[in-house]
PDB file of N, CA and C in Angstrom:
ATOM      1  N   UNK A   1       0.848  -1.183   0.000  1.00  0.00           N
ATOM      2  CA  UNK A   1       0.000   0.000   0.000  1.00  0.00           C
ATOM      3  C   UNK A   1       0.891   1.243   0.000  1.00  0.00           C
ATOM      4  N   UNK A   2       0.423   2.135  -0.740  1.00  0.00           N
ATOM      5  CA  UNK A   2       1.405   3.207  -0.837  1.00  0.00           C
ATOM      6  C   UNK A   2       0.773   4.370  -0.514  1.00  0.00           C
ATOM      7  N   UNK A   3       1.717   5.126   0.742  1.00  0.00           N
ATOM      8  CA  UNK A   3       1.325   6.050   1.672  1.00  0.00           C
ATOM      9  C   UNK A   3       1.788   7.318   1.180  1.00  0.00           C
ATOM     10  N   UNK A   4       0.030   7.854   1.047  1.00  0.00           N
ATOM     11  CA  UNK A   4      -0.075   8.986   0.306  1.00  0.00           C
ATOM     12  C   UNK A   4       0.665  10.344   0.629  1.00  0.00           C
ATOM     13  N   UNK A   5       1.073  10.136   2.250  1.00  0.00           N
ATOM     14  CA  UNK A   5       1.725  11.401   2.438  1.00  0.00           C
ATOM     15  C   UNK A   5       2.947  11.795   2.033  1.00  0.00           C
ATOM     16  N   UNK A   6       3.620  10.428   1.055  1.00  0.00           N
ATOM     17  CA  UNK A   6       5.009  10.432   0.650  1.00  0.00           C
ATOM     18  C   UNK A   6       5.435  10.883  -0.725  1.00  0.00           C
ATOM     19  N   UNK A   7       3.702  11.632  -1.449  1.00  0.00           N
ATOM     20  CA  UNK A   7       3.592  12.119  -2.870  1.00  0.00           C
ATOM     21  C   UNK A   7       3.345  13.728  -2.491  1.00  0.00           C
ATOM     22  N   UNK A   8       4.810  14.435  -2.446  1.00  0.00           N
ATOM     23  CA  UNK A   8       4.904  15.541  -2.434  1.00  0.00           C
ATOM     24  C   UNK A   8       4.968  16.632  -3.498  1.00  0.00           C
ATOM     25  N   UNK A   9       4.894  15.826  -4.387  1.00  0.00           N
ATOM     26  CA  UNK A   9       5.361  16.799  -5.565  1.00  0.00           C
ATOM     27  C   UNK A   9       4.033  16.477  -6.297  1.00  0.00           C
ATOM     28  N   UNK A  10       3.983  17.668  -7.284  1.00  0.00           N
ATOM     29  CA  UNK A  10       3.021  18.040  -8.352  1.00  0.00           C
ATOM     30  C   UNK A  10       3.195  17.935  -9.382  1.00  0.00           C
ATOM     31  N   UNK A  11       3.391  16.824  -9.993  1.00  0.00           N
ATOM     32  CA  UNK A  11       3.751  16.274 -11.962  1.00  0.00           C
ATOM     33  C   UNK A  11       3.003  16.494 -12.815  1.00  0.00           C
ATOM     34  N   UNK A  12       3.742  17.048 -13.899  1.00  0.00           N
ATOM     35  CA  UNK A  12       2.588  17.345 -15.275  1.00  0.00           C
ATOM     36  C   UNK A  12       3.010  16.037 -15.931  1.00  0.00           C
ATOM     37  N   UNK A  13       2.161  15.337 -16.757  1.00  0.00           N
ATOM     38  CA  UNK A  13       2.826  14.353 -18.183  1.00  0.00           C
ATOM     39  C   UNK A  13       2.493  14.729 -19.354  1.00  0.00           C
ATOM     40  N   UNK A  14       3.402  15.160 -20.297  1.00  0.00           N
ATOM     41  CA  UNK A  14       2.915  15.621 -21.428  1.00  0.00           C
ATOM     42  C   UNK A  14       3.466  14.349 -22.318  1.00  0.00           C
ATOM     43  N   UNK A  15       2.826  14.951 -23.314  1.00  0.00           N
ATOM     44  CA  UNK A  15       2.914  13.958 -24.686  1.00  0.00           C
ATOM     45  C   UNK A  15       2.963  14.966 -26.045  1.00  0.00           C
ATOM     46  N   UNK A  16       3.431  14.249 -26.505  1.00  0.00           N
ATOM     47  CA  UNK A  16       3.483  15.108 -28.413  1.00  0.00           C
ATOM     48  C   UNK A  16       1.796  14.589 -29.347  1.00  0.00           C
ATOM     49  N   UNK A  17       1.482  15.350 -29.433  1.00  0.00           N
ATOM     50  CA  UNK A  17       0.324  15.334 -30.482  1.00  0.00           C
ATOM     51  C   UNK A  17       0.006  16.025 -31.575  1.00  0.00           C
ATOM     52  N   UNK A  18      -0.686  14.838 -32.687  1.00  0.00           N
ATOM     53  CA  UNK A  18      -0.046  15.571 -33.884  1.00  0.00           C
ATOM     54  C   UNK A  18      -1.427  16.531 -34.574  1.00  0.00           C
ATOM     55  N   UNK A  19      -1.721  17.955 -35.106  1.00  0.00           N
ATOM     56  CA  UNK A  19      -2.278  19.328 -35.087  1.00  0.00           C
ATOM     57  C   UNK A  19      -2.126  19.877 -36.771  1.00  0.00           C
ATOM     58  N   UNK A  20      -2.948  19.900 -37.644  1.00  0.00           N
ATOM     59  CA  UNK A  20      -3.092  20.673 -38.613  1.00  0.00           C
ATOM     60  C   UNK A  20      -3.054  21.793 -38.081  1.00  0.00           C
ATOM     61  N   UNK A  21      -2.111  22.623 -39.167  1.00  0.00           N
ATOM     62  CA  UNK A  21      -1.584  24.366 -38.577  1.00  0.00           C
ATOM     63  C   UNK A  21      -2.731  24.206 -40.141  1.00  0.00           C
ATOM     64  N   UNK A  22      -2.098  25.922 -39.785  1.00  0.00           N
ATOM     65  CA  UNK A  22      -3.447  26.918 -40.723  1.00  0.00           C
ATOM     66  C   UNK A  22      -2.826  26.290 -41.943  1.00  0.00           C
ATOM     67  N   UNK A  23      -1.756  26.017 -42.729  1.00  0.00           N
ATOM     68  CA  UNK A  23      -1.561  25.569 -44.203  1.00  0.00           C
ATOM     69  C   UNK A  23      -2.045  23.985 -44.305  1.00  0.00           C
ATOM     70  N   UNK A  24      -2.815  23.385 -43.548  1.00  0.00           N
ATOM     71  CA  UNK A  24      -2.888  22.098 -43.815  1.00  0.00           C
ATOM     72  C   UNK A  24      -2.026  21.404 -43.308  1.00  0.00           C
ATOM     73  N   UNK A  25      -0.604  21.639 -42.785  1.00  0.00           N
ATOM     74  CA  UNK A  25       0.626  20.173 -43.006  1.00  0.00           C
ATOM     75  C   UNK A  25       0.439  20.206 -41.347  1.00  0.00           C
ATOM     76  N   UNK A  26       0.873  18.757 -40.710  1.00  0.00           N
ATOM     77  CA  UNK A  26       0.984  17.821 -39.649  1.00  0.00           C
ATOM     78  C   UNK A  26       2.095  18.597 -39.154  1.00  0.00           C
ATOM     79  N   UNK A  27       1.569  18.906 -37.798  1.00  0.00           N
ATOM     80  CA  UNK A  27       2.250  19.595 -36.948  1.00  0.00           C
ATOM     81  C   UNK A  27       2.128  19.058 -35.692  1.00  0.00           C
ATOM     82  N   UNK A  28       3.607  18.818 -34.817  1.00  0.00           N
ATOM     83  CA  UNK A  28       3.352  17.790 -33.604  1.00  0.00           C
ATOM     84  C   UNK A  28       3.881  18.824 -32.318  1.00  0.00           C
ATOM     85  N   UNK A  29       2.883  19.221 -31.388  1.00  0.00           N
ATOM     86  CA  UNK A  29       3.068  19.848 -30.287  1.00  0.00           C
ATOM     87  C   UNK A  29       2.355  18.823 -28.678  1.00  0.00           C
ATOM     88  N   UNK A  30       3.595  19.224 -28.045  1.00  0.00           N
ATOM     89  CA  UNK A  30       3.443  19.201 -26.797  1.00  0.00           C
ATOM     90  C   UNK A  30       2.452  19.821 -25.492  1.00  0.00           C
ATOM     91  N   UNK A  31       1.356  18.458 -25.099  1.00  0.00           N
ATOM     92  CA  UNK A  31       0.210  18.583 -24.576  1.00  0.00           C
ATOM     93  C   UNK A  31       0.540  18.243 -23.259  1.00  0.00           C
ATOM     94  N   UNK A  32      -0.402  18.776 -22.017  1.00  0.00           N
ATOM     95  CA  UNK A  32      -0.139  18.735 -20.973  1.00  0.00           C
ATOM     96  C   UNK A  32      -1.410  17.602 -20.701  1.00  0.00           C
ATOM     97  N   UNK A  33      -1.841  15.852 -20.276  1.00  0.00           N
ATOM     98  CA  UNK A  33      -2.169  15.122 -20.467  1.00  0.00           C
ATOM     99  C   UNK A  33      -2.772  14.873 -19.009  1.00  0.00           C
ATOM    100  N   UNK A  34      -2.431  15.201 -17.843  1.00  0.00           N
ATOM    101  CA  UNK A  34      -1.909  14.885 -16.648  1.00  0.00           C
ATOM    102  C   UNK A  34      -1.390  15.276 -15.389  1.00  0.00           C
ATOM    103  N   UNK A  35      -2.631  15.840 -14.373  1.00  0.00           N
ATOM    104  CA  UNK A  35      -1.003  16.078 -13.479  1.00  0.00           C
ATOM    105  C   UNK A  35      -1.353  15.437 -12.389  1.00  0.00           C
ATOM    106  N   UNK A  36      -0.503  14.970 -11.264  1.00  0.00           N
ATOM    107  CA  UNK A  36      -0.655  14.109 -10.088  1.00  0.00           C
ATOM    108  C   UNK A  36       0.248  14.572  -9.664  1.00  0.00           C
ATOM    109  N   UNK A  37       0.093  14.125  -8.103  1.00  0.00           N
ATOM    110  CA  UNK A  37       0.991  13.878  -6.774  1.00  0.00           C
ATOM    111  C   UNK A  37       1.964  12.685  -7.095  1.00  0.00           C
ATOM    112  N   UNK A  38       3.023  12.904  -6.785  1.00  0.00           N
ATOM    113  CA  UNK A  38       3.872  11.527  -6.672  1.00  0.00           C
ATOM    114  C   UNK A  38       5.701  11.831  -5.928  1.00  0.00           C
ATOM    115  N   UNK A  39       6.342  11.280  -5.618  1.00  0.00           N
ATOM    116  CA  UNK A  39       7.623  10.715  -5.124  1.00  0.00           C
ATOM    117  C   UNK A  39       8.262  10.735  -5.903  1.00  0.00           C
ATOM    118  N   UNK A  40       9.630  11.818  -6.006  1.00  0.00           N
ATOM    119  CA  UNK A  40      10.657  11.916  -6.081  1.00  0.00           C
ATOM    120  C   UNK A  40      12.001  11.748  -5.783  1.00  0.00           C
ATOM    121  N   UNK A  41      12.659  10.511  -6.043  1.00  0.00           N
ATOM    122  CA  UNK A  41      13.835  10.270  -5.564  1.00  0.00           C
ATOM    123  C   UNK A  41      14.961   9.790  -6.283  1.00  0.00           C
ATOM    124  N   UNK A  42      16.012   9.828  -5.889  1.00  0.00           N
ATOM    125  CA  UNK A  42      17.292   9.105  -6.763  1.00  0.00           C
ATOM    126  C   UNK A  42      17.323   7.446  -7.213  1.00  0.00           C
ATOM    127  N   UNK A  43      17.400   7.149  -8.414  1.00  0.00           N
ATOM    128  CA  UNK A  43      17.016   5.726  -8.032  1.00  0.00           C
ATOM    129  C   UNK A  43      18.554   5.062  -7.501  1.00  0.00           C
ATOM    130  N   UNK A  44      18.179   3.909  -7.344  1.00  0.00           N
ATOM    131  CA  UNK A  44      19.289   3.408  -5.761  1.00  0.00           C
ATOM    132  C   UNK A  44      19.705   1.941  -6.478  1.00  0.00           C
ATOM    133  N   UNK A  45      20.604   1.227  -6.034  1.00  0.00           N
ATOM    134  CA  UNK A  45      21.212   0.109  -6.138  1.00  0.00           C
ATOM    135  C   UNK A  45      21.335   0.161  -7.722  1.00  0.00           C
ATOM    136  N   UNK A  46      21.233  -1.826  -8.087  1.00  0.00           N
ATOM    137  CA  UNK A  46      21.276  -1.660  -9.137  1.00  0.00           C
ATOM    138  C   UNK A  46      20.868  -0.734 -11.045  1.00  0.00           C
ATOM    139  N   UNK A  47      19.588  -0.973 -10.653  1.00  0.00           N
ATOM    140  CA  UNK A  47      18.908   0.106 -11.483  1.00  0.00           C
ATOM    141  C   UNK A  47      19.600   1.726 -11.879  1.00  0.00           C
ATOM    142  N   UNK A  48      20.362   2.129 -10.756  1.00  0.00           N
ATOM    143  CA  UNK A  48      21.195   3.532 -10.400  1.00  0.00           C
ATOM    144  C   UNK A  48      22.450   3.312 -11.010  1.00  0.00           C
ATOM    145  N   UNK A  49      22.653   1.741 -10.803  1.00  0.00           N
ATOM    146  CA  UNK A  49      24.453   1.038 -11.427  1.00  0.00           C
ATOM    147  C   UNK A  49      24.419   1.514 -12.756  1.00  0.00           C
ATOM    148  N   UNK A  50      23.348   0.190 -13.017  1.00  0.00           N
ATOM    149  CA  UNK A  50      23.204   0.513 -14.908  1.00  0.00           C
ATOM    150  C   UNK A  50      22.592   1.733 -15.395  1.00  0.00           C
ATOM    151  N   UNK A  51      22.073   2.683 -14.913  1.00  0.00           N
ATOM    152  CA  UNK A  51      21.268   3.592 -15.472  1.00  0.00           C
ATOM    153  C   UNK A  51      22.345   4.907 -15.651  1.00  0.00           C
ATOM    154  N   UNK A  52      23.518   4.562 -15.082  1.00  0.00           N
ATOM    155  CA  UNK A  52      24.756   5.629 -14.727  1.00  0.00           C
ATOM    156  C   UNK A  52      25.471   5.306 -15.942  1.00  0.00           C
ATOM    157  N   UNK A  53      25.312   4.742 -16.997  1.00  0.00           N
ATOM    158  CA  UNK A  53      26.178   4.412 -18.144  1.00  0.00           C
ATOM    159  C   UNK A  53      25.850   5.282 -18.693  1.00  0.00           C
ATOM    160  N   UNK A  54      23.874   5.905 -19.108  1.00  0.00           N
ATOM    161  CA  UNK A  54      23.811   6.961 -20.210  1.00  0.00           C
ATOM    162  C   UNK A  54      24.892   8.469 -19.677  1.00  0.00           C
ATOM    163  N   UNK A  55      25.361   9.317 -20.434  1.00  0.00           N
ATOM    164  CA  UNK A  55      26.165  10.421 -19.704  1.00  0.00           C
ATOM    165  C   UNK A  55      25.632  11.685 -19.628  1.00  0.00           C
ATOM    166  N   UNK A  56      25.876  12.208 -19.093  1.00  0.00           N
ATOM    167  CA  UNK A  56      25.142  13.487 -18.861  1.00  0.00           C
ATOM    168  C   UNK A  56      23.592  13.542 -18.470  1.00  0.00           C
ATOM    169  N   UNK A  57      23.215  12.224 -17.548  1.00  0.00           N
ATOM    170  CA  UNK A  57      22.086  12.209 -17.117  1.00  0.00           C
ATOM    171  C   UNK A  57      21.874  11.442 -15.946  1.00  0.00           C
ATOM    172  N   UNK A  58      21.042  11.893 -15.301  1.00  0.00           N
ATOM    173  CA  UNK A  58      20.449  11.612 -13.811  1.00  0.00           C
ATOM    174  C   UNK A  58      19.506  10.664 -13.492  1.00  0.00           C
ATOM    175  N   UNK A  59      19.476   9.664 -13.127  1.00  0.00           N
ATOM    176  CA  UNK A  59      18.419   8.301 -13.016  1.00  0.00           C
ATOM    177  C   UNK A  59      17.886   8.818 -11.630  1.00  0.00           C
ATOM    178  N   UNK A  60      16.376   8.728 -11.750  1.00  0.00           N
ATOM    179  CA  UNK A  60      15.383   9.101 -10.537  1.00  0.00           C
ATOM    180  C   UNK A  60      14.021   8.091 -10.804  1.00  0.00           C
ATOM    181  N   UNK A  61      13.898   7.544  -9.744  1.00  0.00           N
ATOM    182  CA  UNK A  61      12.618   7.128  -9.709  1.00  0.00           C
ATOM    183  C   UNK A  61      11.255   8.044  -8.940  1.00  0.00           C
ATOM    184  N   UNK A  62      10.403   8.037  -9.840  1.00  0.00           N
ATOM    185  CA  UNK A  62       9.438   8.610  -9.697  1.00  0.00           C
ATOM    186  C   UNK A  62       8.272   7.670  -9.274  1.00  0.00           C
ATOM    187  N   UNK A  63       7.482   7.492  -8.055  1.00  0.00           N
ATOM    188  CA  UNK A  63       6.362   7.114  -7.380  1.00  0.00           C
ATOM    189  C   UNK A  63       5.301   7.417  -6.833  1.00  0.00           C
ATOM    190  N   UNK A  64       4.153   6.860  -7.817  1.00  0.00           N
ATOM    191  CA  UNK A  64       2.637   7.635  -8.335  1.00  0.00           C
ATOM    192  C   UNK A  64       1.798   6.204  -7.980  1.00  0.00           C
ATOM    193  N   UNK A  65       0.739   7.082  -7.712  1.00  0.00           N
ATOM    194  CA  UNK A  65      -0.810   5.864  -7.729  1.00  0.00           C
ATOM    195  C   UNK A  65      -0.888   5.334  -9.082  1.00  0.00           C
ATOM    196  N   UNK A  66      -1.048   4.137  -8.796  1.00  0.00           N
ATOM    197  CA  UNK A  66      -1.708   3.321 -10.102  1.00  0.00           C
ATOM    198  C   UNK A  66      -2.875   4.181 -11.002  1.00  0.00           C
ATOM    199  N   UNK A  67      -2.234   4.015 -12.423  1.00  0.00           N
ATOM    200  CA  UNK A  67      -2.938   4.857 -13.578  1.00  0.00           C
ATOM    201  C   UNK A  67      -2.516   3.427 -14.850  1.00  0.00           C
ATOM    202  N   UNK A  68      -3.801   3.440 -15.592  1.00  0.00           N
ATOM    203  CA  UNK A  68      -3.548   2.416 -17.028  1.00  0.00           C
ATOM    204  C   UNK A  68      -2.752   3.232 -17.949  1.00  0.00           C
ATOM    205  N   UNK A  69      -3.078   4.870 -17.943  1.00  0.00           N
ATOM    206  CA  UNK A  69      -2.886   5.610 -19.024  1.00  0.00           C
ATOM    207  C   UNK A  69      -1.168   6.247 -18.929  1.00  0.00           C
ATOM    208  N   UNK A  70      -0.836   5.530 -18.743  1.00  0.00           N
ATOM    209  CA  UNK A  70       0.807   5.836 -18.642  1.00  0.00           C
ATOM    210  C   UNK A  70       1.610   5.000 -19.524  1.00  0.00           C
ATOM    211  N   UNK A  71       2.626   5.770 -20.408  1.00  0.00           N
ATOM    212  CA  UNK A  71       3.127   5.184 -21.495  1.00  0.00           C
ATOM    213  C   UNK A  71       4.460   5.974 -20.914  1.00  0.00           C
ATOM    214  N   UNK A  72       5.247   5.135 -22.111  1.00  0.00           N
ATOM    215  CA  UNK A  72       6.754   5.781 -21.910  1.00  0.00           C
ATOM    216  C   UNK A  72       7.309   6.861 -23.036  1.00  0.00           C
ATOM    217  N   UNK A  73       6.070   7.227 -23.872  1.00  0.00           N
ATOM    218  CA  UNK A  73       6.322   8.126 -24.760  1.00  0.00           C
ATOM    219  C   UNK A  73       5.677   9.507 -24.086  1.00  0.00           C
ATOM    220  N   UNK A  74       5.541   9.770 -22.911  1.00  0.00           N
ATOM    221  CA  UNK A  74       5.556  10.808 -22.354  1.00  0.00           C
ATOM    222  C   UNK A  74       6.254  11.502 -21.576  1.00  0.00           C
ATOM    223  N   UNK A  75       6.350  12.602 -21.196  1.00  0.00           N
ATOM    224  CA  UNK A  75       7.495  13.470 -20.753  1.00  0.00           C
ATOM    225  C   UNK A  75       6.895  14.102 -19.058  1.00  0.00           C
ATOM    226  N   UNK A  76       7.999  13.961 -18.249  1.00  0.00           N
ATOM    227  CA  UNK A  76       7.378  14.307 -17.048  1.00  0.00           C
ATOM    228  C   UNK A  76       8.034  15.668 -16.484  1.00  0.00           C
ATOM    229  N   UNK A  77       6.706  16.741 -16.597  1.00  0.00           N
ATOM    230  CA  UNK A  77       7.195  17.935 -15.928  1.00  0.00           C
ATOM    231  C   UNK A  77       7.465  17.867 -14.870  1.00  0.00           C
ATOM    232  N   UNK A  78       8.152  18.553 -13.666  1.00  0.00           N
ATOM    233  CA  UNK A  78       7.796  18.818 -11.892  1.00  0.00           C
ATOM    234  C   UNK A  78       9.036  20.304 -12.354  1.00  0.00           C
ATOM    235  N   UNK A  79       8.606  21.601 -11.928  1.00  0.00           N
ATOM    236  CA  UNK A  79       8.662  22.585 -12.133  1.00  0.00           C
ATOM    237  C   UNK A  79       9.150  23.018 -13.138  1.00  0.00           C
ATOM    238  N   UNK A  80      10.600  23.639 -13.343  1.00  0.00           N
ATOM    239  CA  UNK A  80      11.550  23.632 -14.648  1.00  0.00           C
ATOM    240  C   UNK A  80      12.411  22.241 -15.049  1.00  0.00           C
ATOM    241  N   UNK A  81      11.477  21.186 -14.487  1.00  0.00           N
ATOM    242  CA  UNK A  81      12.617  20.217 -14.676  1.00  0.00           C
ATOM    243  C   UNK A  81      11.781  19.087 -15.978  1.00  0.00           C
ATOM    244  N   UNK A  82      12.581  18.611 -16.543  1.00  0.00           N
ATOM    245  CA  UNK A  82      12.062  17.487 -17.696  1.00  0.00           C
ATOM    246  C   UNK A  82      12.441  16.567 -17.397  1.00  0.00           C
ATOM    247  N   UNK A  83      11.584  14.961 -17.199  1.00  0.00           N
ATOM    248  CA  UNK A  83      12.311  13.740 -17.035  1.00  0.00           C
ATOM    249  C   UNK A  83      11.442  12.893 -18.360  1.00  0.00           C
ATOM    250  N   UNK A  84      12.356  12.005 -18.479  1.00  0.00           N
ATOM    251  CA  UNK A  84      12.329  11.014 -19.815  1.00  0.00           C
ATOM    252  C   UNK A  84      11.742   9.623 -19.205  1.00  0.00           C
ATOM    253  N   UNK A  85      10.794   9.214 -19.142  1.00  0.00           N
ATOM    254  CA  UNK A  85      10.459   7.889 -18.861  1.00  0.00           C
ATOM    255  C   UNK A  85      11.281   6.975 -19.837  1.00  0.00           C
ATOM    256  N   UNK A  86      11.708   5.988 -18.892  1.00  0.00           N
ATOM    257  CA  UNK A  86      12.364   4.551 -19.463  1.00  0.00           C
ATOM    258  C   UNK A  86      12.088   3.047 -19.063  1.00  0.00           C
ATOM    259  N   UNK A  87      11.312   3.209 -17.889  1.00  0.00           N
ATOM    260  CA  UNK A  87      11.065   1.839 -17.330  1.00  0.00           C
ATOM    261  C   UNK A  87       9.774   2.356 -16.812  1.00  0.00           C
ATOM    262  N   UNK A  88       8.414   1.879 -16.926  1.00  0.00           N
ATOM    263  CA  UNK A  88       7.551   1.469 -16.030  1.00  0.00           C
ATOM    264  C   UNK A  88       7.105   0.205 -15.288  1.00  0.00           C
ATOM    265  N   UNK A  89       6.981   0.394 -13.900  1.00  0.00           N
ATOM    266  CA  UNK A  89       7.210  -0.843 -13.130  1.00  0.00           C
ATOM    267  C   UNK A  89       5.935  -1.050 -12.496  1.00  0.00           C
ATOM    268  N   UNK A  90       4.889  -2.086 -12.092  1.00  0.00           N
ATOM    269  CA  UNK A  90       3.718  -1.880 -11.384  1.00  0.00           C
ATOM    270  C   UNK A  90       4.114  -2.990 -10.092  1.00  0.00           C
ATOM    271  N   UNK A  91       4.770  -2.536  -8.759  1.00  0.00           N
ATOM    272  CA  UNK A  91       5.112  -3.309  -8.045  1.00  0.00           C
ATOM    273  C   UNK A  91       3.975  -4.811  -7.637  1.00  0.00           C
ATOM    274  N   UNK A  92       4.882  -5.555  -8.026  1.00  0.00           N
ATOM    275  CA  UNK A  92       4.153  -6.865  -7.294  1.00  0.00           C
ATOM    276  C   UNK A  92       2.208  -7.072  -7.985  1.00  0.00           C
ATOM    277  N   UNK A  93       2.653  -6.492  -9.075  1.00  0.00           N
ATOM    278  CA  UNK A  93       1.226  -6.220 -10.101  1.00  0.00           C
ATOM    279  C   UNK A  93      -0.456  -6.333  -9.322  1.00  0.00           C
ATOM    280  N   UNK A  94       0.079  -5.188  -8.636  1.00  0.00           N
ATOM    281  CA  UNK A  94      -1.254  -5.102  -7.278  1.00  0.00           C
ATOM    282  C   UNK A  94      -2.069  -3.867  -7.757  1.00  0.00           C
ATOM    283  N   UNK A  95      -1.556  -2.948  -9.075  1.00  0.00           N
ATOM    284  CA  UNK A  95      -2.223  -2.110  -9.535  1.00  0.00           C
ATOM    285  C   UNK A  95      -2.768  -1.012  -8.400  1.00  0.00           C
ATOM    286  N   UNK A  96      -1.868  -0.890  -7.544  1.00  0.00           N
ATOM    287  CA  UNK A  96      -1.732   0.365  -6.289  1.00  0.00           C
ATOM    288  C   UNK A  96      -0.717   1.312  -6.694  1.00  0.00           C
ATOM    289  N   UNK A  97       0.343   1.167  -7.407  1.00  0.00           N
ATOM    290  CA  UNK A  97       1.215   2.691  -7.374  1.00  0.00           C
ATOM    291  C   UNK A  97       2.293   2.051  -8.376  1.00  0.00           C
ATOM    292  N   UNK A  98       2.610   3.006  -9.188  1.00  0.00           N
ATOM    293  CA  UNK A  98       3.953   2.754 -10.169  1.00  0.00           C
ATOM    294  C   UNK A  98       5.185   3.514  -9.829  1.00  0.00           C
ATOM    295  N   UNK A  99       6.052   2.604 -10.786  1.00  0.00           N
ATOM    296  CA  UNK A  99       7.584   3.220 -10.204  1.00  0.00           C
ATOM    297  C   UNK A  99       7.492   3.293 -11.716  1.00  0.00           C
ATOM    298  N   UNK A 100       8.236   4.747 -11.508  1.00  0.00           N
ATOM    299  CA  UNK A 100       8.811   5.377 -13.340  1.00  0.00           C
ATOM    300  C   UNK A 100      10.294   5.344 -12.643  1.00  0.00           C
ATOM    301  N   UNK A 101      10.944   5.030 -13.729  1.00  0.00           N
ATOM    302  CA  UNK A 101      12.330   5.051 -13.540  1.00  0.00           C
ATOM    303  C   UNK A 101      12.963   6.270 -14.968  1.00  0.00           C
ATOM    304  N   UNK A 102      13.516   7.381 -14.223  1.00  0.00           N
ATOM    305  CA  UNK A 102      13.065   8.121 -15.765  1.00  0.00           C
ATOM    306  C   UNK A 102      14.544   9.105 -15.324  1.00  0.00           C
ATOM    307  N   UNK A 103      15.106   9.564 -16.629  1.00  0.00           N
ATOM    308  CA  UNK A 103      16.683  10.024 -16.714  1.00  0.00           C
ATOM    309  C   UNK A 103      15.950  11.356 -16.667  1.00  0.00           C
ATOM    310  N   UNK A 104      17.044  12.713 -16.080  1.00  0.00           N
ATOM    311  CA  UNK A 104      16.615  13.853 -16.338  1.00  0.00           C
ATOM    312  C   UNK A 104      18.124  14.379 -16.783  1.00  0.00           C
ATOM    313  N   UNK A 105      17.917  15.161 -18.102  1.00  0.00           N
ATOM    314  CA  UNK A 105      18.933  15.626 -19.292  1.00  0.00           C
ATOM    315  C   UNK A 105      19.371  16.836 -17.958  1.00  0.00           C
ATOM    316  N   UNK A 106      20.919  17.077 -18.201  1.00  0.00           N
ATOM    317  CA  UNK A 106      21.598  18.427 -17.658  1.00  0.00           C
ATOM    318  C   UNK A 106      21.310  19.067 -19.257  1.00  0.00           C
ATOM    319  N   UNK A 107      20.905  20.059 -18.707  1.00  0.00           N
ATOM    320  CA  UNK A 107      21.648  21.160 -19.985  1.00  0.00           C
ATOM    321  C   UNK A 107      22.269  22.224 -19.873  1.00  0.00           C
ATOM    322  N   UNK A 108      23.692  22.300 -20.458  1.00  0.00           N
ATOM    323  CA  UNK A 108      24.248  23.052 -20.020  1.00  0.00           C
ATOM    324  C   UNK A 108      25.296  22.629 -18.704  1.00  0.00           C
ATOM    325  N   UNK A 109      25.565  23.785 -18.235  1.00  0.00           N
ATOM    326  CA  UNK A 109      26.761  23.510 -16.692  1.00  0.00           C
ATOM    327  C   UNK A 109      26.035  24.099 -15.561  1.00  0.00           C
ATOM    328  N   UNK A 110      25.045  25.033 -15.646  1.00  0.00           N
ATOM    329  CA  UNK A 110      23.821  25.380 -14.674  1.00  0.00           C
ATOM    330  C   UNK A 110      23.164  24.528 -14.296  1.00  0.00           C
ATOM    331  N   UNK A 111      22.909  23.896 -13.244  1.00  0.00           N
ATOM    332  CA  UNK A 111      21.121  23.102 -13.285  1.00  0.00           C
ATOM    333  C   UNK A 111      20.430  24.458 -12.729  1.00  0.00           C
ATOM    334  N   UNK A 112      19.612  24.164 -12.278  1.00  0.00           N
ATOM    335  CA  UNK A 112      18.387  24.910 -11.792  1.00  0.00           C
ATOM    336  C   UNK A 112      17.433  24.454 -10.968  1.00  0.00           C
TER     337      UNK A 112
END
């Protein structure tokens, strides 16, 4: 069971969808799909081992109430920050709360 007081943060999920502009041609913009409470943290042990190979990026697991409508072709806001879904996990397939395991890009030598 996953204890709600441990979803501090406020997530948007967007997705790309594709939009006739005024000339007719297929145009693909970024929709805000989503937003929830969920858990923010570093992901840990193995998962953190291997996930430290991509470079210039940060492995965090993210932990949310069970939702069907979650894909990995969506993008997860929480303020100025962007994370990349790569793994969705539904612990112990009890359909109570998911683990996103999702890289967040540096850009630049600033974070923010």
């Amino acid at each position: 069971m996953i204890n709600s007081g441990t979803l501090d943060r406020k997530i948007d999920f967007w997705q790309y969808q594709e939009f006739k502009n005024e000339v007719h041609a297929t145009e693909q913009k970024l929709v805000k799909v989503l937003s929830t409470w969920a858990r923010i943290e570093p992901a840990r042990g193995r998962e953190y081992y291997e996930a430290q190979r991509t470079k210039d990026a940060d492995v965090f697991k993210i932990t949310m109430r069970y939702r069907e409508n979650i894909d990995s072709n969506m993008i997860i806001k929480y303020k100025k920050q962007e994370y990349t879904i790569q793994t969705i996990a539904d612990p112990y397939m009890r359909h109570e709360s998911l683990e996103l395991y999702c890289t967040f890009k540096h850009r630049g030598t600033a974070n923010e």
